[in-house]
Protein backbone atom coordinates (compact mmCIF):
# COMPACT_ATOMS: atom_id res chain seq x y z
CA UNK A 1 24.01 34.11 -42.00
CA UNK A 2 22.78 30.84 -41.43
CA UNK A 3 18.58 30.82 -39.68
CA UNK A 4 19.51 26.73 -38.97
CA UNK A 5 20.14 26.05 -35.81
CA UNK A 6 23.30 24.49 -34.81
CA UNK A 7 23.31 21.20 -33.01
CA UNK A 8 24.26 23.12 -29.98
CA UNK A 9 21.67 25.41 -30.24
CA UNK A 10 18.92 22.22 -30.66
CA UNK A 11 20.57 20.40 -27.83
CA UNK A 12 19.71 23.76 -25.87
CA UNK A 13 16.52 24.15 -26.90
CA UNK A 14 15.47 20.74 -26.31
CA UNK A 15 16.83 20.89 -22.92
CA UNK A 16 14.90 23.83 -21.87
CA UNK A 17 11.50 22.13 -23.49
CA UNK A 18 12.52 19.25 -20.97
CA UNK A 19 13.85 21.20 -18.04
CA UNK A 20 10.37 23.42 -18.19
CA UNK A 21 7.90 21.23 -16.29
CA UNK A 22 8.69 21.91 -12.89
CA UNK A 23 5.09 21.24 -11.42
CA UNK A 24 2.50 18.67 -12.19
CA UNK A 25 -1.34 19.23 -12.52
CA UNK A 26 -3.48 16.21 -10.72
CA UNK A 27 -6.73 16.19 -12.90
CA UNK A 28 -8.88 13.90 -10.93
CA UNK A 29 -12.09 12.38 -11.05
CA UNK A 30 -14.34 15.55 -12.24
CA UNK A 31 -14.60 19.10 -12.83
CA UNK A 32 -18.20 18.94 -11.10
CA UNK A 33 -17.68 21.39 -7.69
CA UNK A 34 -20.57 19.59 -6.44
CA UNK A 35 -19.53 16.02 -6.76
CA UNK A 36 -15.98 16.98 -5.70
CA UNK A 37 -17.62 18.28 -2.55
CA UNK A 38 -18.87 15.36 -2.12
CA UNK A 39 -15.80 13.43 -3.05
CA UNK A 40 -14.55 15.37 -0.31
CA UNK A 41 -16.87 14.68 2.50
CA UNK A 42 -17.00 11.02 1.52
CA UNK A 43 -12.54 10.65 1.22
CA UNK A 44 -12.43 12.96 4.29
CA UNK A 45 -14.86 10.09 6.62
CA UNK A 46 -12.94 7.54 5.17
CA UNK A 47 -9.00 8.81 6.05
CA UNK A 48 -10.73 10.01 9.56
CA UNK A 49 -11.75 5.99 10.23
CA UNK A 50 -8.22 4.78 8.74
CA UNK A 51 -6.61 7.24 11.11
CA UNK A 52 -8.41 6.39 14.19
CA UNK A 53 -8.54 2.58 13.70
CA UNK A 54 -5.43 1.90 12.71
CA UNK A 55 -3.74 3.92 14.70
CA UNK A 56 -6.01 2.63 18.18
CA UNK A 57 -4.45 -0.51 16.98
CA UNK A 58 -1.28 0.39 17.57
CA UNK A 59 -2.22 2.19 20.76
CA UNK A 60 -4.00 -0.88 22.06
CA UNK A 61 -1.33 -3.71 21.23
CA UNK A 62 1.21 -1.90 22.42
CA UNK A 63 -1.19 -0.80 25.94
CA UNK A 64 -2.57 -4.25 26.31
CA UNK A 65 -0.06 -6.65 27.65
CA UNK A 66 -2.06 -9.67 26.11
CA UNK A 67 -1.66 -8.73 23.48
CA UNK A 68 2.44 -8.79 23.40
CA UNK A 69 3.12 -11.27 21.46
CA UNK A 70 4.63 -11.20 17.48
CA UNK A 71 1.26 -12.30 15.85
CA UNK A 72 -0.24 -8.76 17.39
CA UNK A 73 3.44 -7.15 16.89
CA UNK A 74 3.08 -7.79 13.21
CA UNK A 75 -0.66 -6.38 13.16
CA UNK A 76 0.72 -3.41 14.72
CA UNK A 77 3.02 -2.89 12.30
CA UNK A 78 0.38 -3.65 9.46
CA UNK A 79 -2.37 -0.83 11.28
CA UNK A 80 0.69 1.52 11.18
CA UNK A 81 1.76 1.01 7.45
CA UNK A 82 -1.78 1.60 6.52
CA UNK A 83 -2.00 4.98 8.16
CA UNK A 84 1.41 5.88 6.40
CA UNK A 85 -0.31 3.86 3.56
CA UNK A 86 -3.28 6.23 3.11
CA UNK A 87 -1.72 9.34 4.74
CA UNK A 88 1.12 10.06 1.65
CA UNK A 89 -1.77 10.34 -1.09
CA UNK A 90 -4.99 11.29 1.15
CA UNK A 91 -4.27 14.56 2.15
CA UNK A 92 -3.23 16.56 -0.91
CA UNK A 93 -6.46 15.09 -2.71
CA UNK A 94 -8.48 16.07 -0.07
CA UNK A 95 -6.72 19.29 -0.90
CA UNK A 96 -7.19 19.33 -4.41
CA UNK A 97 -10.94 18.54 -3.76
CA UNK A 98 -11.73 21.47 -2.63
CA UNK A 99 -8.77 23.71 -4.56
CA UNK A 100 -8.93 25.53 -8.02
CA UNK A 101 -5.54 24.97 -7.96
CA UNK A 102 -4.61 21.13 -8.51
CA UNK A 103 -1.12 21.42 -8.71
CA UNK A 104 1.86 19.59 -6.89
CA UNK A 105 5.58 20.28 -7.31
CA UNK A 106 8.49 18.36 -8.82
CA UNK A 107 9.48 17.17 -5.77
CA UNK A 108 6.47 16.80 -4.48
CA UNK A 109 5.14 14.34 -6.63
CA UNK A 110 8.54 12.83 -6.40
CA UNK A 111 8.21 12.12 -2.75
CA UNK A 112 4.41 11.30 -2.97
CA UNK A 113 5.27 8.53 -5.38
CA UNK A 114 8.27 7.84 -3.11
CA UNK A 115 6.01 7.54 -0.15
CA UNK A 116 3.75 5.62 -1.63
CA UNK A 117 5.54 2.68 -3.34
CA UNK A 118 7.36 2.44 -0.05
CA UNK A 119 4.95 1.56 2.36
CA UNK A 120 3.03 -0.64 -0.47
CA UNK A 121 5.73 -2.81 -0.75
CA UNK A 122 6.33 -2.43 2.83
CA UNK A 123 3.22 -3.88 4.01
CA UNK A 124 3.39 -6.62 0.96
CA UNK A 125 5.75 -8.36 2.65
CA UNK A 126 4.39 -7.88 6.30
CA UNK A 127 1.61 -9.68 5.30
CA UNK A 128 3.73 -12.52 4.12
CA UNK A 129 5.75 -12.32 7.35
CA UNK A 130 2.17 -12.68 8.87
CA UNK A 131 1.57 -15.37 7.61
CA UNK A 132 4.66 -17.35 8.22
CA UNK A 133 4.12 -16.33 11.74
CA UNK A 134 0.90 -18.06 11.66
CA UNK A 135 2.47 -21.30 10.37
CA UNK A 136 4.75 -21.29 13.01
CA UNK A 137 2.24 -20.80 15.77
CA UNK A 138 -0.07 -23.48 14.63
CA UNK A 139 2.55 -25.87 12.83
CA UNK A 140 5.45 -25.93 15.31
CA UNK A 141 3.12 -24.57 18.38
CA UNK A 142 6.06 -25.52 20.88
CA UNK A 143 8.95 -24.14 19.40
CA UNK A 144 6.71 -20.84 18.53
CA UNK A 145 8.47 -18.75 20.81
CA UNK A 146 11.93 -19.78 20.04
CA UNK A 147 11.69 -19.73 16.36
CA UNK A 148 9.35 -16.43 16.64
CA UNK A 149 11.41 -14.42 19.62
CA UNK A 150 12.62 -10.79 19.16
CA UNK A 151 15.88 -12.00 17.35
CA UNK A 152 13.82 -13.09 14.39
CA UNK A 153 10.78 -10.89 13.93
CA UNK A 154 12.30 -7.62 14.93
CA UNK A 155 15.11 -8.09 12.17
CA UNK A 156 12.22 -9.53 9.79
CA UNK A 157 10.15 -6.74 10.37
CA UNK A 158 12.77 -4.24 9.27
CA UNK A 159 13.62 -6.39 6.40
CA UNK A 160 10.41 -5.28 4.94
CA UNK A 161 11.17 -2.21 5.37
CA UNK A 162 14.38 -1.94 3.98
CA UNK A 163 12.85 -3.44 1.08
CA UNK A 164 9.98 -1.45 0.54
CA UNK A 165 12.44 1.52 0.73
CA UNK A 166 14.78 0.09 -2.36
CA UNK A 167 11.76 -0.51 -4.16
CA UNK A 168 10.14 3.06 -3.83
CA UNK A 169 13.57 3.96 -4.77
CA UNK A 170 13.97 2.67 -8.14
CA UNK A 171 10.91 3.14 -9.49
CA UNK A 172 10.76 7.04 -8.18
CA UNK A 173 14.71 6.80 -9.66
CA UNK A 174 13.80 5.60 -12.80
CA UNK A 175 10.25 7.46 -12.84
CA UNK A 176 11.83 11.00 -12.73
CA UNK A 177 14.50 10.55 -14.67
CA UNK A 178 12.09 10.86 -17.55
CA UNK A 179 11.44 13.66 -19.60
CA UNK A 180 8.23 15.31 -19.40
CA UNK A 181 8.45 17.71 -21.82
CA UNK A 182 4.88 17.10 -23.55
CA UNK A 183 2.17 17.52 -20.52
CA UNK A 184 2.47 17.85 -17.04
CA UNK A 185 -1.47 17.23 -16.69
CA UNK A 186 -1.64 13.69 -14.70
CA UNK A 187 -4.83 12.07 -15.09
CA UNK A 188 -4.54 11.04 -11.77
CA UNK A 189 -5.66 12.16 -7.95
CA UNK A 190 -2.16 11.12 -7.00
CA UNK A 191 1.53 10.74 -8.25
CA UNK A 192 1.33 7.08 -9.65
CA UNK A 193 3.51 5.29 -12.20
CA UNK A 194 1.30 4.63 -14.98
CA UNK A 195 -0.41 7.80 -15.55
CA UNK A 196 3.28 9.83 -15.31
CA UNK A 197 4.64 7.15 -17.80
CA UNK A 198 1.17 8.55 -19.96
CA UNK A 199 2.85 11.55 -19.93
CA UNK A 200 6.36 11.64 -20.59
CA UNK A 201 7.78 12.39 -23.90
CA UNK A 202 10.80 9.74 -23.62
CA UNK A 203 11.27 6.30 -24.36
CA UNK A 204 9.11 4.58 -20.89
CA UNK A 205 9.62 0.58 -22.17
CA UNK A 206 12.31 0.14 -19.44
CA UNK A 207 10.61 1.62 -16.92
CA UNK A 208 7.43 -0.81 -17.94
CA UNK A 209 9.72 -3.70 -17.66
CA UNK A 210 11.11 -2.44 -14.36
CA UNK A 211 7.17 -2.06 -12.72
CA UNK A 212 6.04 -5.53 -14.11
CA UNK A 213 8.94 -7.69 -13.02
CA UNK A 214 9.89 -5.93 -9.85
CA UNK A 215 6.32 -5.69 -9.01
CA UNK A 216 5.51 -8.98 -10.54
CA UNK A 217 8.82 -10.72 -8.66
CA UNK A 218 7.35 -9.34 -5.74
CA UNK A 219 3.73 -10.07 -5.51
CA UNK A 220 4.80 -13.97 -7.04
CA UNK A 221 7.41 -14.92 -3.92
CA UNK A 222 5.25 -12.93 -0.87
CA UNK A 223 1.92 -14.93 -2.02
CA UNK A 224 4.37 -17.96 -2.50
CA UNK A 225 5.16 -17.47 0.73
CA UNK A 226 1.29 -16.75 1.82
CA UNK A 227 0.47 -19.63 -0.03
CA UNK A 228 3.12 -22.37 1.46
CA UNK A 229 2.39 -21.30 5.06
CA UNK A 230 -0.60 -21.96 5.15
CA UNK A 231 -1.00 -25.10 3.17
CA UNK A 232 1.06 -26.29 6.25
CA UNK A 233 -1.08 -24.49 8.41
CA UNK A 234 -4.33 -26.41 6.29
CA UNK A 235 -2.37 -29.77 7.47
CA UNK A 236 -1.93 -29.16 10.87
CA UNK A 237 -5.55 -28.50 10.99
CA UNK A 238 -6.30 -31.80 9.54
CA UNK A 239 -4.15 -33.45 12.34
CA UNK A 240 -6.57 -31.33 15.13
CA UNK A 241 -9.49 -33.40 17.23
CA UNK A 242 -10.81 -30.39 19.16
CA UNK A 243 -13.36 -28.46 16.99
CA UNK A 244 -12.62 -25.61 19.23
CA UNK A 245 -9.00 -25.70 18.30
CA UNK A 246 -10.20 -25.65 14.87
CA UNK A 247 -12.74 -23.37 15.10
CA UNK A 248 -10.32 -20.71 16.75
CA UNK A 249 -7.43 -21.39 14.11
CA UNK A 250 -10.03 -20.66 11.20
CA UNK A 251 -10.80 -17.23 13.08
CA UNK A 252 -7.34 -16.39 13.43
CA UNK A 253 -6.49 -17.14 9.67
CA UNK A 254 -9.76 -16.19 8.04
CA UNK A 255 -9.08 -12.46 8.83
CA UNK A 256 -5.52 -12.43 7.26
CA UNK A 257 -6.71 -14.53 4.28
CA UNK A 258 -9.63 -11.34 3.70
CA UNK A 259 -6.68 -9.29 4.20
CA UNK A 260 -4.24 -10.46 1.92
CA UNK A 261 -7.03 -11.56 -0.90
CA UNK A 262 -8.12 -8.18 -0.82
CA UNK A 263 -4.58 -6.29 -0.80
CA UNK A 264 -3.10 -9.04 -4.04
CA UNK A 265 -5.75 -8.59 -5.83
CA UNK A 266 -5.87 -5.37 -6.48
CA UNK A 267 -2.06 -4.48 -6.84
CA UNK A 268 -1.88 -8.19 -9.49
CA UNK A 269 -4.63 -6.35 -11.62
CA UNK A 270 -3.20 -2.95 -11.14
CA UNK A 271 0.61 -3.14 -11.95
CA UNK A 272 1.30 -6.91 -13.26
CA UNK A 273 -0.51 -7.20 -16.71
CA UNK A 274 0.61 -5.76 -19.74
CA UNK A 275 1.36 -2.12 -20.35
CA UNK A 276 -1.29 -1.99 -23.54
CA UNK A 277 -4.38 -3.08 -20.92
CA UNK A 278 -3.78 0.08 -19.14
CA UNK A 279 -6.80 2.32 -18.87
CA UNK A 280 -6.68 5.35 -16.69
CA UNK A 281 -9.73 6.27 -16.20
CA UNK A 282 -10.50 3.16 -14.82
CA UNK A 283 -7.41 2.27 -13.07
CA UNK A 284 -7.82 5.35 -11.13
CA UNK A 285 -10.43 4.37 -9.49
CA UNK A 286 -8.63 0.76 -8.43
CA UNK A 287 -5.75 2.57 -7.32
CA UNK A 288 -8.13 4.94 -5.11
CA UNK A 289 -9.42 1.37 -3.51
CA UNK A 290 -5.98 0.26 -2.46
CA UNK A 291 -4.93 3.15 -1.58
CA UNK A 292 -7.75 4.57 0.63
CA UNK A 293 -10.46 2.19 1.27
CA UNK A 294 -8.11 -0.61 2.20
CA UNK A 295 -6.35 0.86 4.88
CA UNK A 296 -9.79 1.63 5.90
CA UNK A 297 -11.02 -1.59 6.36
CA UNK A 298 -8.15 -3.55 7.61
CA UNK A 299 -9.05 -2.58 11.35
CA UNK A 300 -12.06 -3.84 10.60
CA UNK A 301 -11.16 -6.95 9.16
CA UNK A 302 -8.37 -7.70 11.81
CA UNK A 303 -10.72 -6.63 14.40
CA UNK A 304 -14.22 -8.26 14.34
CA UNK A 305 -12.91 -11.90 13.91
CA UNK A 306 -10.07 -11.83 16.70
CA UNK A 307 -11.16 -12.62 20.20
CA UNK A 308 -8.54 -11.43 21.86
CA UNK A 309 -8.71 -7.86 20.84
CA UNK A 310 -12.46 -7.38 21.26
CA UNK A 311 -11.52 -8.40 24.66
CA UNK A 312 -9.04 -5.66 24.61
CA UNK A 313 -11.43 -3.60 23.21
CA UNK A 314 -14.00 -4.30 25.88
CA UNK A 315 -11.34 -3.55 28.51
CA UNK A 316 -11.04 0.07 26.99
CA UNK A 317 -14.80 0.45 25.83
CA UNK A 318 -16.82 -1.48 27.44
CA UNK A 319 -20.39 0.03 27.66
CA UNK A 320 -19.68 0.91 23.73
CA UNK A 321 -18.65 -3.73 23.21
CA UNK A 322 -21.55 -4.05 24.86
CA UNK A 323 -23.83 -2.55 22.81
């Protein structure tokens, strides 16, 4: 009797080498219990201030009736993507932080990656729809709440995301239907493309192609957008004789300019470069600045520069403005 397998028998075996990893293990930054304490306390501060200012952002646009109008609309939306933003990685690092077991399910990762790429995307193009609704405020001032009313930005707002959702989609699609038959050890603290690509044992070069144009496709056209708006908001600035006009246009658009700056360039040097400049290590530590520290300071960003809600502010607070 034969001892070769058949080409059954390989095709079985193969499939149960590929069909074995059924949970992933999140390595991290360390094995040090004492930094990863302190990892903990530092993430834990941080995702506590995401939660609470992004979220008061919401509660105070949508409490403050001066502040109903689509320019605050869309920040609203932006405060509340960030808090989805940081709350589908945040948590189960925290976790992991302070866990001997680093370990996160199929699925799991599945939907953290989901989760993630969604409301990324998601908040990509708010930021673009920002800033056409700043051109349209300043640029066509007049016809602002025609071209701006309900009819357009609530079915732009969901717009973004229904296209975040595709997105997260096919790359989560295309990410799991991998093989990982070689590791299931992501050096990672989350569920992110590159590092799972690191680890599977198949063929990855379409799924590369996919992240670096769709990504790429996507950054180009919403700075494009960024980009066009406001050189027409640059001209109409030009045309302005009040300084005060000026000077209040400037602090409007300064603050989403940080924002979106910030945001681009970290997701242009993270996904859209080639696949051989990859360095995990190191992009960890990017992707744990987009990810977590962003969200963070977006309240703080939108917040500080914008008269209108520090007035709101100093409605709610106002022994705390004060000081």
């Amino acid at each position: 009797m034969s001892v070769v397998p058949s080409d059954f028998g390989l095709y079985r075996i193969q499939m149960k080498n590929v069909t074995e990893v059924t949970t992933f293990i999140l390595m991290g930054f360390t094995d040090d219990f004492k930094l990863q304490v302190f990892l903990f306390l530092l993430f834990l501060a941080i995702y506590l201030f995401t939660l609470v200012g992004n979220l008061g952002m919401v509660i105070l646009v949508i409490g403050d009736s001066r502040l109903h109008n689509p320019m605050y609309y869309f920040l609203s939306v932006l405060s509340f993507l960030d808090a989805c933003y940081s709350s589908a990685v945040t948590p189960k690092m925290l976790v992991n932080f302070l866990s001997e077991d680093k370990s996160i399910s199929f699925l799991g990762c599945a939907a953290e990656m989901f989760l993630f790429i969604t409301f990324g995307t998601t908040e990509c193009f708010i930021l673009a729809a920002m800033a056409y609704d700043r051109y349209e405020a300043i640029y066509n001032p007049l016809l602002y709440s025609v071209r701006m009313s309900p009819r357009v930005y609530v079915p732009l707002i969901v717009s973004c995301y229904v296209a975040g959702v595709l997105h997260g989609t096919l790359h989560t699609v295309a990410t799991f239907s991998l093989s990982f038959c070689a590791s299931n050890e992501i050096r990672h603290v989350f569920c992110d493309i590159p590092p799972l690509l690191a680890i599977s044992c198949s063929d990855t070069h379409i799924n590369q192609l996919l992240v670096f144009y769709f990504a790429g496709s996507i950054e180009i056209s919403t700075i494009v957008i960024v980009l066009v708006s406001y050189g027409f908001i640059l001209l109409a600035i030009l045309r302005m004789r009040s300084a005060e006009g000026r000077r209040k246009v400037f602090s409007t658009c300064g603050s989403h300019l940080t924002g979106v700056s910030i945001f681009h360039g970290t997701v242009l040097f993270m996904y859209v470069r080639p696949n051989s400049s990859y360095a995990l290590d190191h992009d960890m530590i990017v992707s744990v600045f987009y990810t977590i520290v962003i969200p963070m300071l977006n309240p703080i960003i939108y917040s500080l520069r914008n008269k209108d809600v520090k007035d709101a502010l100093w409605l709610c607070f106002p022994t705390t403005c004060d000081a």
